[in-house]
Protein backbone atom coordinates (compact mmCIF):
# COMPACT_ATOMS: atom_id res chain seq x y z
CA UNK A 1 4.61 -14.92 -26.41
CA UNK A 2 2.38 -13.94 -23.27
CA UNK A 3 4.13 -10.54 -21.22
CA UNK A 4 3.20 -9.29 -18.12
CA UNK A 5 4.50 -5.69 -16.99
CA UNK A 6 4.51 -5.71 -13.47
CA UNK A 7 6.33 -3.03 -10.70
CA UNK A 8 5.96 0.72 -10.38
CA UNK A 9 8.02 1.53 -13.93
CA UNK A 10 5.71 -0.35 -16.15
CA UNK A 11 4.86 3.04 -18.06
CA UNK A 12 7.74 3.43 -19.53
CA UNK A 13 7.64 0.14 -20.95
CA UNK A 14 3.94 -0.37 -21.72
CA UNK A 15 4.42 1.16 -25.46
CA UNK A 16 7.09 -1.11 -26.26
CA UNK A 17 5.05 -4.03 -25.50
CA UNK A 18 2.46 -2.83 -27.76
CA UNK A 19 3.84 -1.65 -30.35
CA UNK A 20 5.31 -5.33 -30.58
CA UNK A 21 1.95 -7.08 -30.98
CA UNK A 22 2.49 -8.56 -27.36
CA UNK A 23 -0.67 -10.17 -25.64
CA UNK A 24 -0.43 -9.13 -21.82
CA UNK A 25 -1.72 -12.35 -19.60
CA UNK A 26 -2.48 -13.28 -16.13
CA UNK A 27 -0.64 -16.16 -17.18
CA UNK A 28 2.54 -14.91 -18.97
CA UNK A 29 5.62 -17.07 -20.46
CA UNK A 30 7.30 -13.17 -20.11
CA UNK A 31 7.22 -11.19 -17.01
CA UNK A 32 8.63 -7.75 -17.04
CA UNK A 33 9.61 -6.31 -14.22
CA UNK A 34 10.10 -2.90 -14.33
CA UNK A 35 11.73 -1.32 -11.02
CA UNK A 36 14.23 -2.17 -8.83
CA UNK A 37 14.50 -5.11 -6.46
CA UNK A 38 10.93 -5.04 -5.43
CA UNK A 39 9.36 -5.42 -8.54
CA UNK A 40 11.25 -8.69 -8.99
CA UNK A 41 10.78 -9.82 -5.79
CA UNK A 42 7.09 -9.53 -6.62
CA UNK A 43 7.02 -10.73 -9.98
CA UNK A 44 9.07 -14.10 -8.53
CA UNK A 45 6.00 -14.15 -5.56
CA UNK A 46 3.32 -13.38 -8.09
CA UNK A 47 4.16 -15.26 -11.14
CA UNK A 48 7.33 -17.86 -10.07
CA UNK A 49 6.20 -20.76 -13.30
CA UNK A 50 7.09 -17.24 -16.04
CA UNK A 51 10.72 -16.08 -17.22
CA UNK A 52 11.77 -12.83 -15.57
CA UNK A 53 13.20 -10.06 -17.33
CA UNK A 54 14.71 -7.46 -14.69
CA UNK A 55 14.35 -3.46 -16.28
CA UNK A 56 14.65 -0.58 -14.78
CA UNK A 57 14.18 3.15 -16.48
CA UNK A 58 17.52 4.65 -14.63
CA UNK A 59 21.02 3.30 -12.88
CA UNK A 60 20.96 -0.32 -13.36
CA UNK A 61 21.22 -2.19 -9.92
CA UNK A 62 23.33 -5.10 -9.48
CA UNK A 63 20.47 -7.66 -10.70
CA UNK A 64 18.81 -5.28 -13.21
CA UNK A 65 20.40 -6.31 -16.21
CA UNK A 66 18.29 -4.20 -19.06
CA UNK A 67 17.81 -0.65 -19.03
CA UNK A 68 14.28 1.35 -20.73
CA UNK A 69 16.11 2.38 -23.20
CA UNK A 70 17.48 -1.03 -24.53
CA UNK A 71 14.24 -3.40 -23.80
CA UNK A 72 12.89 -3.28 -27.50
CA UNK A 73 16.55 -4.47 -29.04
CA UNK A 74 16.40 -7.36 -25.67
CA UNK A 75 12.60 -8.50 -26.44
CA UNK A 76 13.20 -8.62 -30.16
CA UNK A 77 16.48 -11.16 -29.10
CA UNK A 78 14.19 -13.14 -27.00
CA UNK A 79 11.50 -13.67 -29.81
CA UNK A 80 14.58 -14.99 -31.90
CA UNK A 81 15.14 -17.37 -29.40
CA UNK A 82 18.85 -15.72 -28.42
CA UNK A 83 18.72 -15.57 -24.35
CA UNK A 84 19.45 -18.19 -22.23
CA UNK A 85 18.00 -19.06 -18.62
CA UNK A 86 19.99 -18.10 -15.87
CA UNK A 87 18.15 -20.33 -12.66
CA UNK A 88 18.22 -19.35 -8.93
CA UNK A 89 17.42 -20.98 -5.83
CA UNK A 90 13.91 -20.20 -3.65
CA UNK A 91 13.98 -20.84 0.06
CA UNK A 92 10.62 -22.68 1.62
CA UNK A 93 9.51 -22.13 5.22
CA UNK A 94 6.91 -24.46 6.48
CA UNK A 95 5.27 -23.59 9.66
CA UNK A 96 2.37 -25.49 11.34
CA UNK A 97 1.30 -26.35 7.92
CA UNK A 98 1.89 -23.16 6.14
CA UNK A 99 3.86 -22.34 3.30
CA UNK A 100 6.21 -19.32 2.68
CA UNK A 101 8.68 -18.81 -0.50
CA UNK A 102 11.22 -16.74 -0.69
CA UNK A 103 13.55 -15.45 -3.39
CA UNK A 104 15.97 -13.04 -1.41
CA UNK A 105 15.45 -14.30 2.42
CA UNK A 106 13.09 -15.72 5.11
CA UNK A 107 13.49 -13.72 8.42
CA UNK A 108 12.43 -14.36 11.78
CA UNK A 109 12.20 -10.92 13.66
CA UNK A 110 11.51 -9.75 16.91
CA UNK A 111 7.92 -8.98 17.09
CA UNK A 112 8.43 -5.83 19.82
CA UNK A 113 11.11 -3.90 19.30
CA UNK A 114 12.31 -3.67 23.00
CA UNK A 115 11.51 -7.43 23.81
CA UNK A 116 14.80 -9.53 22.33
CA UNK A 117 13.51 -13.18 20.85
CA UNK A 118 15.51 -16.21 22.14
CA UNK A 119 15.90 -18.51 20.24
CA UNK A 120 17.97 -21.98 18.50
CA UNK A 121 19.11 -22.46 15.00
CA UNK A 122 19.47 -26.05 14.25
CA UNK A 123 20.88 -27.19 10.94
CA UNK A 124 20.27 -31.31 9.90
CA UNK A 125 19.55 -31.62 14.03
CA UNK A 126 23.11 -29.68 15.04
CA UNK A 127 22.48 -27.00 17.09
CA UNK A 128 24.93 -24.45 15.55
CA UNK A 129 24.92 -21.39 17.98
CA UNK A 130 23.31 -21.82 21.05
CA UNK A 131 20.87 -20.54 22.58
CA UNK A 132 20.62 -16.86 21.15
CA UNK A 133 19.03 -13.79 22.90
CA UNK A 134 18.64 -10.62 19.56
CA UNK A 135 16.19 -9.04 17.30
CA UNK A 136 15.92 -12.57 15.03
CA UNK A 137 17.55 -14.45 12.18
CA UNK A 138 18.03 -14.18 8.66
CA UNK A 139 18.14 -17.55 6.06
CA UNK A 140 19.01 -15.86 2.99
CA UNK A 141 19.47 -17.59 -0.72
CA UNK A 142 22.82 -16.12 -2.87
CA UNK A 143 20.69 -13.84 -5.02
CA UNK A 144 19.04 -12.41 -1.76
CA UNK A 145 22.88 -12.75 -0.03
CA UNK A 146 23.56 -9.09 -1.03
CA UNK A 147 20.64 -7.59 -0.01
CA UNK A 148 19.02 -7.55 3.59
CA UNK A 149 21.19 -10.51 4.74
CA UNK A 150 24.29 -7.93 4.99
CA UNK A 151 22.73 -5.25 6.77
CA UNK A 152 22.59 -7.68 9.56
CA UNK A 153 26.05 -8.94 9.34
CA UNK A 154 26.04 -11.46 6.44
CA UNK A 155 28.36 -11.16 3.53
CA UNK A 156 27.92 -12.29 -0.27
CA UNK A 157 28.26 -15.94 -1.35
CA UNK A 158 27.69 -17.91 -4.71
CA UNK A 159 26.52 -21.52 -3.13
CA UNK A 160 24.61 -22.52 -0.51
CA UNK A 161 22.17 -20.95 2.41
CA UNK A 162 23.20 -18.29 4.58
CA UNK A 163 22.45 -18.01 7.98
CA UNK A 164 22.75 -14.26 9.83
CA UNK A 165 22.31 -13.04 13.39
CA UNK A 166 20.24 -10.36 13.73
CA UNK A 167 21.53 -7.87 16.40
CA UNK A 168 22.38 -10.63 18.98
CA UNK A 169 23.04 -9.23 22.61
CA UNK A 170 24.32 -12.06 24.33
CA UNK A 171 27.16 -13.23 21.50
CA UNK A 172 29.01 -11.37 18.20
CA UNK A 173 27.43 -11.11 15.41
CA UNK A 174 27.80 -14.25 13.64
CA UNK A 175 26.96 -16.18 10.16
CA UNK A 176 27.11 -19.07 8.29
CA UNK A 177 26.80 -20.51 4.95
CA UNK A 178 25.65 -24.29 4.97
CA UNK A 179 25.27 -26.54 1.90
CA UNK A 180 21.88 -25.84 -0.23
CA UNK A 181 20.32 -29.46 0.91
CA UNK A 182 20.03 -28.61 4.62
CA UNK A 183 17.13 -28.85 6.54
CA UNK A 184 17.39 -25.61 8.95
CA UNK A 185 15.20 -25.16 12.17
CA UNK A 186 14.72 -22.67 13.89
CA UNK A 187 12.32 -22.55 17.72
CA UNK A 188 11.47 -19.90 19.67
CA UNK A 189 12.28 -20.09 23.24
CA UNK A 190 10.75 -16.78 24.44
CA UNK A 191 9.34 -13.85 23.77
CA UNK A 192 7.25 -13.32 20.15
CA UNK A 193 8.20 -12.92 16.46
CA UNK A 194 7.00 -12.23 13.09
CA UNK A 195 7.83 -15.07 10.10
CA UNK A 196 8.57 -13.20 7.02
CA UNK A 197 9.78 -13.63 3.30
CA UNK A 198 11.08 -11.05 1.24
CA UNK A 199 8.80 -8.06 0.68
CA UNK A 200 5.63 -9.70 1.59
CA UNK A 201 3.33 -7.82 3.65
CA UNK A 202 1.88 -11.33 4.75
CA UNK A 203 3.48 -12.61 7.73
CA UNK A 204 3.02 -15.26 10.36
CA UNK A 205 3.42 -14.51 14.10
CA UNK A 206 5.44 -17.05 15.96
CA UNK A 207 5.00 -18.01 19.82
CA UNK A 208 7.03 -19.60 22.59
CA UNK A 209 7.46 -23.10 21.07
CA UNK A 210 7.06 -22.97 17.75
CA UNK A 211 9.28 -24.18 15.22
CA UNK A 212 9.93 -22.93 11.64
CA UNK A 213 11.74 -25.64 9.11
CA UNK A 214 13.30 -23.91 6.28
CA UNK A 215 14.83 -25.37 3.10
CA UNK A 216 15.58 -25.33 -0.38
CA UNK A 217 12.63 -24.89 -2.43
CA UNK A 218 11.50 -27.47 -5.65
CA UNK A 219 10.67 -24.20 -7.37
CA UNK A 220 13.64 -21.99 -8.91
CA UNK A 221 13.16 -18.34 -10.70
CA UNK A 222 14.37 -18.25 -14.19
CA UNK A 223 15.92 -14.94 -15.10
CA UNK A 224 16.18 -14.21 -18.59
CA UNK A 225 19.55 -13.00 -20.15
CA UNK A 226 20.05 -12.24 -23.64
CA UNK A 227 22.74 -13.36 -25.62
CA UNK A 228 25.46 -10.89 -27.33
């Protein structure tokens, strides 16, 4: 089997992998990510057609399911074939014909801080707010629902796409969760705004205008989890 360590723990992993006659590839079956949220966020950007195995050398988060000190008893399952795939949804944004994934969230965010963006959310052609005057929006899949989507008002949820107000001034903060086949839209009315996905330093800077369509993605990130 092909690993790849990737995130800012891989140290304390590397002799493990090693030790267990493991080829490292640019083109792994195995990647090992071994941090905290952003190493899997990166390993899902960087290498989203490989297994993911979440580590992490101290507390285990909330999606970290294997800790340092229990990765060679986990890798020696997976060899034996004992883990199952545990599969979850990728958002796509599409934006005049550009292409952004996203495991946790897409955001569209005020590009100056004391400018607000107005803008429309449409979902399947409904506009579902109005017109809204904040800092942006945030389109967030249910593995990224616990993350950045709740800082800005959103709360947890198992199916679906959630859809979160960032710091709107002219309404409450509001969200929604709308079934996993929408097509969402979202235009800019005034003002300008950065398009952005996760932890990707890449980002897109949207006009008065322009409209983002975001959606489920074909892809899906397969975790791995071992069995007891």
């Amino acid at each position: 089997m092909k690993i790849k360590l990737v995130g800012k723990e891989k140290k304390y992993f590397r002799d493990v992998i090693i030790n267990k006659h493991m080829t490292t590839s640019t083109k792994p079956d195995l990647v090992v990510s071994c941090g905290g949220d952003g190493s899997i966020l990166y390993a899902a950007r960087k290498y989203p057609d490989a297994m993911i195995l979440p580590t992490r050398k101290r507390a285990l988060g909330r999606k970290t399911f294997t800790s340092c000190y229990m990765v060679e008893k986990v890798l020696k399952k997976i060899l034996a074939g004992e883990y199952r795939i545990k599969e979850e949804l990728m958002l796509q944004a599409k934006f005049k014909g550009k292409k952004m994934f996203a495991l946790n969230e897409i955001q569209i965010h005020t590009k100056r801080p004391t400018k607000a963006v107005r803008f429309k959310v449409y979902v399947d052609g409904k506009d579902i707010f109005g017109e809204v005057v904040g800092d942006g929006v945030v389109v967030a899949t249910p593995f990224g629902s616990s993350a950045y989507y709740m800082s800005v008002g959103g709360r947890p949820f198992k199916k679906g796409i959630g859809i979160a107000l960032n710091n709107p001034h002219n309404m409450k903060r509001e969200h929604k969760v709308v079934p996993e086949n929408s097509k969402i839209k979202i235009k800019i009315f005034r003002q300008e705004a950065w398009l952005a996905s996760d932890n990707n330093k890449k980002m897109f800077v949207l006009k008065k205008g322009d409209v983002v369509t975001i959606r489920k993605s074909k892809k899906k990130i397969r975790f791995v989890k071992v069995l007891p």
